[in-house]
PDB file of N, CA and C in Angstrom:
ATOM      1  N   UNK A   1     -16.577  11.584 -13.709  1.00  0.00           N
ATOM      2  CA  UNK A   1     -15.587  11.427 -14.764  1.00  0.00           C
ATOM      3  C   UNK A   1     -16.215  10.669 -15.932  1.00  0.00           C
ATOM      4  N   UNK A   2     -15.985  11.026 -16.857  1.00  0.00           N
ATOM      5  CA  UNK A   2     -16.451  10.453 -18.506  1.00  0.00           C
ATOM      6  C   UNK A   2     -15.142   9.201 -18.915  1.00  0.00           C
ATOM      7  N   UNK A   3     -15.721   8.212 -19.137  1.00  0.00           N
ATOM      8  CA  UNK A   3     -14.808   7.105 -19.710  1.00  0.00           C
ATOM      9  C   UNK A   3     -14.025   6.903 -20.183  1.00  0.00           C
ATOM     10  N   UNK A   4     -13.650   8.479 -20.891  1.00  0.00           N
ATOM     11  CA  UNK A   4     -12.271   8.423 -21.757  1.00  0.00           C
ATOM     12  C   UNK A   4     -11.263   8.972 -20.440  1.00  0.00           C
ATOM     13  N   UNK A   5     -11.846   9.970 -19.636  1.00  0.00           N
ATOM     14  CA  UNK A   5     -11.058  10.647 -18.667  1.00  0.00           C
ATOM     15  C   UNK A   5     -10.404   9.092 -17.708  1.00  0.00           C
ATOM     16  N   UNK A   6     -10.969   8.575 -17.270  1.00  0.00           N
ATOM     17  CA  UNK A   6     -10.764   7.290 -16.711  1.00  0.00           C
ATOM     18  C   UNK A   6      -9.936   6.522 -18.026  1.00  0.00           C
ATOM     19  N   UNK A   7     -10.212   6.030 -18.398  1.00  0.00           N
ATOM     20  CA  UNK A   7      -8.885   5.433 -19.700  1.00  0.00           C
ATOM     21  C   UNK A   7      -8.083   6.010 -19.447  1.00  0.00           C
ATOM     22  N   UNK A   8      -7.492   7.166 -19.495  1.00  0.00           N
ATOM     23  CA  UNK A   8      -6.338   8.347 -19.356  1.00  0.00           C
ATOM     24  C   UNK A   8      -5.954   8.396 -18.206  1.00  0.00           C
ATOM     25  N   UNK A   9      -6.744   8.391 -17.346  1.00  0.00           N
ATOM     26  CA  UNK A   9      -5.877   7.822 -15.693  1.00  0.00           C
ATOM     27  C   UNK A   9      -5.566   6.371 -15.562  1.00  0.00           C
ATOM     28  N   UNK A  10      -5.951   5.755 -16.204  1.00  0.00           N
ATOM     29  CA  UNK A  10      -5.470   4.646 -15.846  1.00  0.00           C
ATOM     30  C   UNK A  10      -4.314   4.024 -16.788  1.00  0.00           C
ATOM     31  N   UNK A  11      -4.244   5.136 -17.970  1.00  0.00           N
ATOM     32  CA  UNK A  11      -3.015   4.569 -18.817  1.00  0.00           C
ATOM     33  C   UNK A  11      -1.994   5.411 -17.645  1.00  0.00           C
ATOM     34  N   UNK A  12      -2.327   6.404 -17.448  1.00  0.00           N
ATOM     35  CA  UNK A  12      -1.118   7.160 -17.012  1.00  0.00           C
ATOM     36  C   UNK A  12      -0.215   6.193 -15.470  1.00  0.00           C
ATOM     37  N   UNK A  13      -1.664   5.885 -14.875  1.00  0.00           N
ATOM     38  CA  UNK A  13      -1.369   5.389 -13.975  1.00  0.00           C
ATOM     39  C   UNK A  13      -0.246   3.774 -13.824  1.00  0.00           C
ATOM     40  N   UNK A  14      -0.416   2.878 -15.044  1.00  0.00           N
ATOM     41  CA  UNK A  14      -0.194   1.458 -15.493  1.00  0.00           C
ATOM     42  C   UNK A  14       1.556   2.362 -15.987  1.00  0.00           C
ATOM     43  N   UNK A  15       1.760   3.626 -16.788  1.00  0.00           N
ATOM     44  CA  UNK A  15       2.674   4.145 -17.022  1.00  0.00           C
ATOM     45  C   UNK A  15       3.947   4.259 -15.598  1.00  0.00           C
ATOM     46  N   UNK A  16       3.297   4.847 -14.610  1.00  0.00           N
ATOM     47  CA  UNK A  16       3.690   5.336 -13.632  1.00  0.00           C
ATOM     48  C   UNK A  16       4.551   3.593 -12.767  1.00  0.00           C
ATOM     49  N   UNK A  17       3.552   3.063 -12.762  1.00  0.00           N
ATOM     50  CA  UNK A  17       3.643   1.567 -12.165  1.00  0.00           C
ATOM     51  C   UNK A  17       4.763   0.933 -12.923  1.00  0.00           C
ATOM     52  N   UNK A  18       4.756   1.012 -13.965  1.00  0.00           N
ATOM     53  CA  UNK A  18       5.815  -0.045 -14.833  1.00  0.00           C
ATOM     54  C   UNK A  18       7.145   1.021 -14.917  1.00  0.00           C
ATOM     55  N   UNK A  19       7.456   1.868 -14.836  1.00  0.00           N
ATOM     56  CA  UNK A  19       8.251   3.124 -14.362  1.00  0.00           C
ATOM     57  C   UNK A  19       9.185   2.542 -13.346  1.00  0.00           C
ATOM     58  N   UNK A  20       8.065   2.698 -12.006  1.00  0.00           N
ATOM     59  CA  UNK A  20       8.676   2.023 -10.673  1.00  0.00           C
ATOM     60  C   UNK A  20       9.033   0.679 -10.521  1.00  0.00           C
ATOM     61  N   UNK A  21       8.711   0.037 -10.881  1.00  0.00           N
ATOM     62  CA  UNK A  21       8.682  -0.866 -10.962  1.00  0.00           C
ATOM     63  C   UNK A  21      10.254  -1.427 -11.600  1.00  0.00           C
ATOM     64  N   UNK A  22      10.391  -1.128 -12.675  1.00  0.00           N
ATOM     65  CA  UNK A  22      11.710  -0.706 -13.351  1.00  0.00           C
ATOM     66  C   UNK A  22      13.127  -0.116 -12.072  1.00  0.00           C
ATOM     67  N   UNK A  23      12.740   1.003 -11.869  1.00  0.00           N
ATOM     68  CA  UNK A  23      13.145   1.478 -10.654  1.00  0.00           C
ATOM     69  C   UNK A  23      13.673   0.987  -9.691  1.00  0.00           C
ATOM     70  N   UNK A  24      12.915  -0.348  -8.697  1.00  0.00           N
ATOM     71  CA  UNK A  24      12.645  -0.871  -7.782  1.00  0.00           C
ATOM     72  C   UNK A  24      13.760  -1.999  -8.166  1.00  0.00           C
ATOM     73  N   UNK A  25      13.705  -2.824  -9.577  1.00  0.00           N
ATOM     74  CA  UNK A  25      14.395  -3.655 -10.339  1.00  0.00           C
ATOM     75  C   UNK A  25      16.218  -3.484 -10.096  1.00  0.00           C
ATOM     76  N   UNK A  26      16.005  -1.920 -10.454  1.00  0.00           N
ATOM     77  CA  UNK A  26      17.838  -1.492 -10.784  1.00  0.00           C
ATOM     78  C   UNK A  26      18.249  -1.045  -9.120  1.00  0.00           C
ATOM     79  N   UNK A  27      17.231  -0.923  -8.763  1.00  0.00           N
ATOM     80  CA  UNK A  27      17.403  -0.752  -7.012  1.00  0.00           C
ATOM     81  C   UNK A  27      17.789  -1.772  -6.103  1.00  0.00           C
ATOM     82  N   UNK A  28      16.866  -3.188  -6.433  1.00  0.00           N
ATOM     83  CA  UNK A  28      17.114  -4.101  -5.773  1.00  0.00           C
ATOM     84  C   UNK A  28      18.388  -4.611  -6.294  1.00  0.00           C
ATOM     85  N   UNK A  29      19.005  -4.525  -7.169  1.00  0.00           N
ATOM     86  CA  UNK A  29      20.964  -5.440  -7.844  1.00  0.00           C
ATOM     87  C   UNK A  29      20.962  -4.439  -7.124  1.00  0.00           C
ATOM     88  N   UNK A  30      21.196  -3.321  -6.075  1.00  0.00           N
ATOM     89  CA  UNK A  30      22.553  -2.410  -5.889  1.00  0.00           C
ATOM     90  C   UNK A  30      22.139  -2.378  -4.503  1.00  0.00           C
ATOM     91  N   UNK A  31      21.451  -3.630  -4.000  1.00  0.00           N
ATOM     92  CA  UNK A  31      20.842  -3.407  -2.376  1.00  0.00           C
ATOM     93  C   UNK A  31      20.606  -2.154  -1.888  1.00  0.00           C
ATOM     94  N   UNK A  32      19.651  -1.701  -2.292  1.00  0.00           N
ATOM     95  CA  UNK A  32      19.103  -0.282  -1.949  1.00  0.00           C
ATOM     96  C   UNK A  32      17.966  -0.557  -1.397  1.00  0.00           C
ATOM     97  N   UNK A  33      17.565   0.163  -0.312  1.00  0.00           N
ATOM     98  CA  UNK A  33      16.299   0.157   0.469  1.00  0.00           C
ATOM     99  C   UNK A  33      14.896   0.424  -0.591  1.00  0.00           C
ATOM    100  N   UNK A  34      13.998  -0.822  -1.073  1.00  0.00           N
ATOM    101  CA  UNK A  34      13.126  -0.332  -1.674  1.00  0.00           C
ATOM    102  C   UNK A  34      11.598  -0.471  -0.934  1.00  0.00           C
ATOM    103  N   UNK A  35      11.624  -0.022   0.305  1.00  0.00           N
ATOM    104  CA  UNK A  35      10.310   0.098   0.681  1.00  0.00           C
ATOM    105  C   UNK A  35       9.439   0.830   0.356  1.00  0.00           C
ATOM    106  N   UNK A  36       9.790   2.432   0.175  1.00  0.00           N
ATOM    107  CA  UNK A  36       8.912   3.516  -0.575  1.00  0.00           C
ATOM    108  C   UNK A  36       8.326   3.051  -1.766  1.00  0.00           C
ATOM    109  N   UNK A  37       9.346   2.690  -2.385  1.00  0.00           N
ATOM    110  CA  UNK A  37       8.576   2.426  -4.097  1.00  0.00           C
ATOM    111  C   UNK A  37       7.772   1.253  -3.552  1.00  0.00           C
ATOM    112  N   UNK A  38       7.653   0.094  -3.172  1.00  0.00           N
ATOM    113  CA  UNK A  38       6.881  -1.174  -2.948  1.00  0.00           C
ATOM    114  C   UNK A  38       5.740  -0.236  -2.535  1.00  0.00           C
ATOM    115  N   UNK A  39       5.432   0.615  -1.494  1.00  0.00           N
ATOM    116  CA  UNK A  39       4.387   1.788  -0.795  1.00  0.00           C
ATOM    117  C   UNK A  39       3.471   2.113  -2.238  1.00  0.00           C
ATOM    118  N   UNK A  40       4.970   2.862  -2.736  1.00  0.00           N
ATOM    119  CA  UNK A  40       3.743   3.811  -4.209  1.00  0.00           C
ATOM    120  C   UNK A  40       3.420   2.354  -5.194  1.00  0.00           C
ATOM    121  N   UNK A  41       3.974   1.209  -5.663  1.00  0.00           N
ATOM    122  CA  UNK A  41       3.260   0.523  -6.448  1.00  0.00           C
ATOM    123  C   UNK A  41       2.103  -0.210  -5.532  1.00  0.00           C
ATOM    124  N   UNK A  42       1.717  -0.295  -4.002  1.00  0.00           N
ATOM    125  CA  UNK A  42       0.988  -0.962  -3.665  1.00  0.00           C
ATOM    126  C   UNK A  42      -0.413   0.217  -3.915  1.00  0.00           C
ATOM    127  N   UNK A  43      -0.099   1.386  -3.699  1.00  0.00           N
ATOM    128  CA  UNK A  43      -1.009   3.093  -3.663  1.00  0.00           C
ATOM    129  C   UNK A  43      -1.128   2.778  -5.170  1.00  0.00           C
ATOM    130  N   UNK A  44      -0.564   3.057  -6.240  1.00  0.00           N
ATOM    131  CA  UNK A  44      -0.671   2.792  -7.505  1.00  0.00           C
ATOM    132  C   UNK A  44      -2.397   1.571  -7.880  1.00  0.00           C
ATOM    133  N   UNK A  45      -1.849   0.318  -7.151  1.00  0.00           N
ATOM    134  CA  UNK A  45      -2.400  -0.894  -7.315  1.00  0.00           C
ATOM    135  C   UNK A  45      -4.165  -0.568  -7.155  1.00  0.00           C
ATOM    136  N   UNK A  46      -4.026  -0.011  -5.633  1.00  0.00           N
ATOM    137  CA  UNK A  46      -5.504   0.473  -5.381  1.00  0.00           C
ATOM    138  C   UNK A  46      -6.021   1.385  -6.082  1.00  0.00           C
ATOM    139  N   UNK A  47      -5.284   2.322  -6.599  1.00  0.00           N
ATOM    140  CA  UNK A  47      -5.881   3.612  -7.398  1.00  0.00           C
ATOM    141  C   UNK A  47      -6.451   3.034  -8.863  1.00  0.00           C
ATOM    142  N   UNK A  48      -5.618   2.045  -9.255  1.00  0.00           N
ATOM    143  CA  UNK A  48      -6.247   1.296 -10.549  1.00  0.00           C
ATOM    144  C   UNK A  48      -7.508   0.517 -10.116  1.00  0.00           C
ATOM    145  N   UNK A  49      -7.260  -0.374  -8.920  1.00  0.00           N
ATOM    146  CA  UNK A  49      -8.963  -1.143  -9.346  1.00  0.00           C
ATOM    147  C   UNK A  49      -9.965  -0.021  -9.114  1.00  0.00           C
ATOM    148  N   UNK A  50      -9.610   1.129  -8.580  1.00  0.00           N
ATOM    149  CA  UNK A  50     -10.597   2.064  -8.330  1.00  0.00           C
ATOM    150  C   UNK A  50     -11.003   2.815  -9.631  1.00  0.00           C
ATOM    151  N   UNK A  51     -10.189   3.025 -10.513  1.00  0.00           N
ATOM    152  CA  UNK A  51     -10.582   3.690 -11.714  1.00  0.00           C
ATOM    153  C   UNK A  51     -11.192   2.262 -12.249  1.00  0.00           C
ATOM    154  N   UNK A  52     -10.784   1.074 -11.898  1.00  0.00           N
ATOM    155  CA  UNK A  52     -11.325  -0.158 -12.914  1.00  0.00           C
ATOM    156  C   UNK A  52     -13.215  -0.505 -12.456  1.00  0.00           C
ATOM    157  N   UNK A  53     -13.257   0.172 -11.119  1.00  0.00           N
ATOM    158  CA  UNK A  53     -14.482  -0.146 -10.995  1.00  0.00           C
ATOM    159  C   UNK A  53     -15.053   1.217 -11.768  1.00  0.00           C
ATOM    160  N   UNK A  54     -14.866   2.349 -11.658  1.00  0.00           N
ATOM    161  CA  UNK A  54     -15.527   3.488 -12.540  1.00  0.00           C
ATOM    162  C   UNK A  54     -15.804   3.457 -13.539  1.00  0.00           C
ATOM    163  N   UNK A  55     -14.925   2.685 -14.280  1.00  0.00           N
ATOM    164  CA  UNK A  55     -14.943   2.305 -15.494  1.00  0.00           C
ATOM    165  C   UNK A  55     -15.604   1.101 -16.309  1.00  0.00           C
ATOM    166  N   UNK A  56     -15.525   0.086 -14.938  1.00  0.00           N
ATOM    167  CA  UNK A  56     -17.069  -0.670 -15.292  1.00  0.00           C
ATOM    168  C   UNK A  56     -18.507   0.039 -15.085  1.00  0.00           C
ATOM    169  N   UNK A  57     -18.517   1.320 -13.917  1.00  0.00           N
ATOM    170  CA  UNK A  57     -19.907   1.549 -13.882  1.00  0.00           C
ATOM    171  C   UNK A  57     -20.310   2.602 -14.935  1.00  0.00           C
ATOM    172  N   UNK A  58     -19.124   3.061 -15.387  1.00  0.00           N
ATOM    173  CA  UNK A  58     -19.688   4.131 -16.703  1.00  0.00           C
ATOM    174  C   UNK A  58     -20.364   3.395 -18.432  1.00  0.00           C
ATOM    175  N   UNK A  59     -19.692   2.291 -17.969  1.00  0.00           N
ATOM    176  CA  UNK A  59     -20.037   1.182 -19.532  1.00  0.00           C
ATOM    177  C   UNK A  59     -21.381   1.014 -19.299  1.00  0.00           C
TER     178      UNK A  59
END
């Protein structure tokens, strides 16, 4: 992957996260089970330092 392609996953990805996150927010006032979403922002979490290390080794 080329450095801009990585920038672009990782905006999309920081997009996706603050999304759920949001989500998880209007979920928890209405006591709703939020284990899934906690799942995808923890999957989210790893997928970023992983583009964050690519993205240090392409610099």
């Amino acid at each position: 992957m080329i450095k801009k392609e990585i920038e672009a996953e990782i905006a999309e990805l920081k997009s996706d996260y603050i999304r759920i996150q949001g989500d998880l927010e209007k979920a928890t006032s209405f006591g709703v089970n939020t284990s899934k979403g906690e799942k995808q922002l923890i999957q989210i979490e790893k997928q970023l330092a992983a583009f964050n290390r690519k993205l240090e080794e392409a610099e």
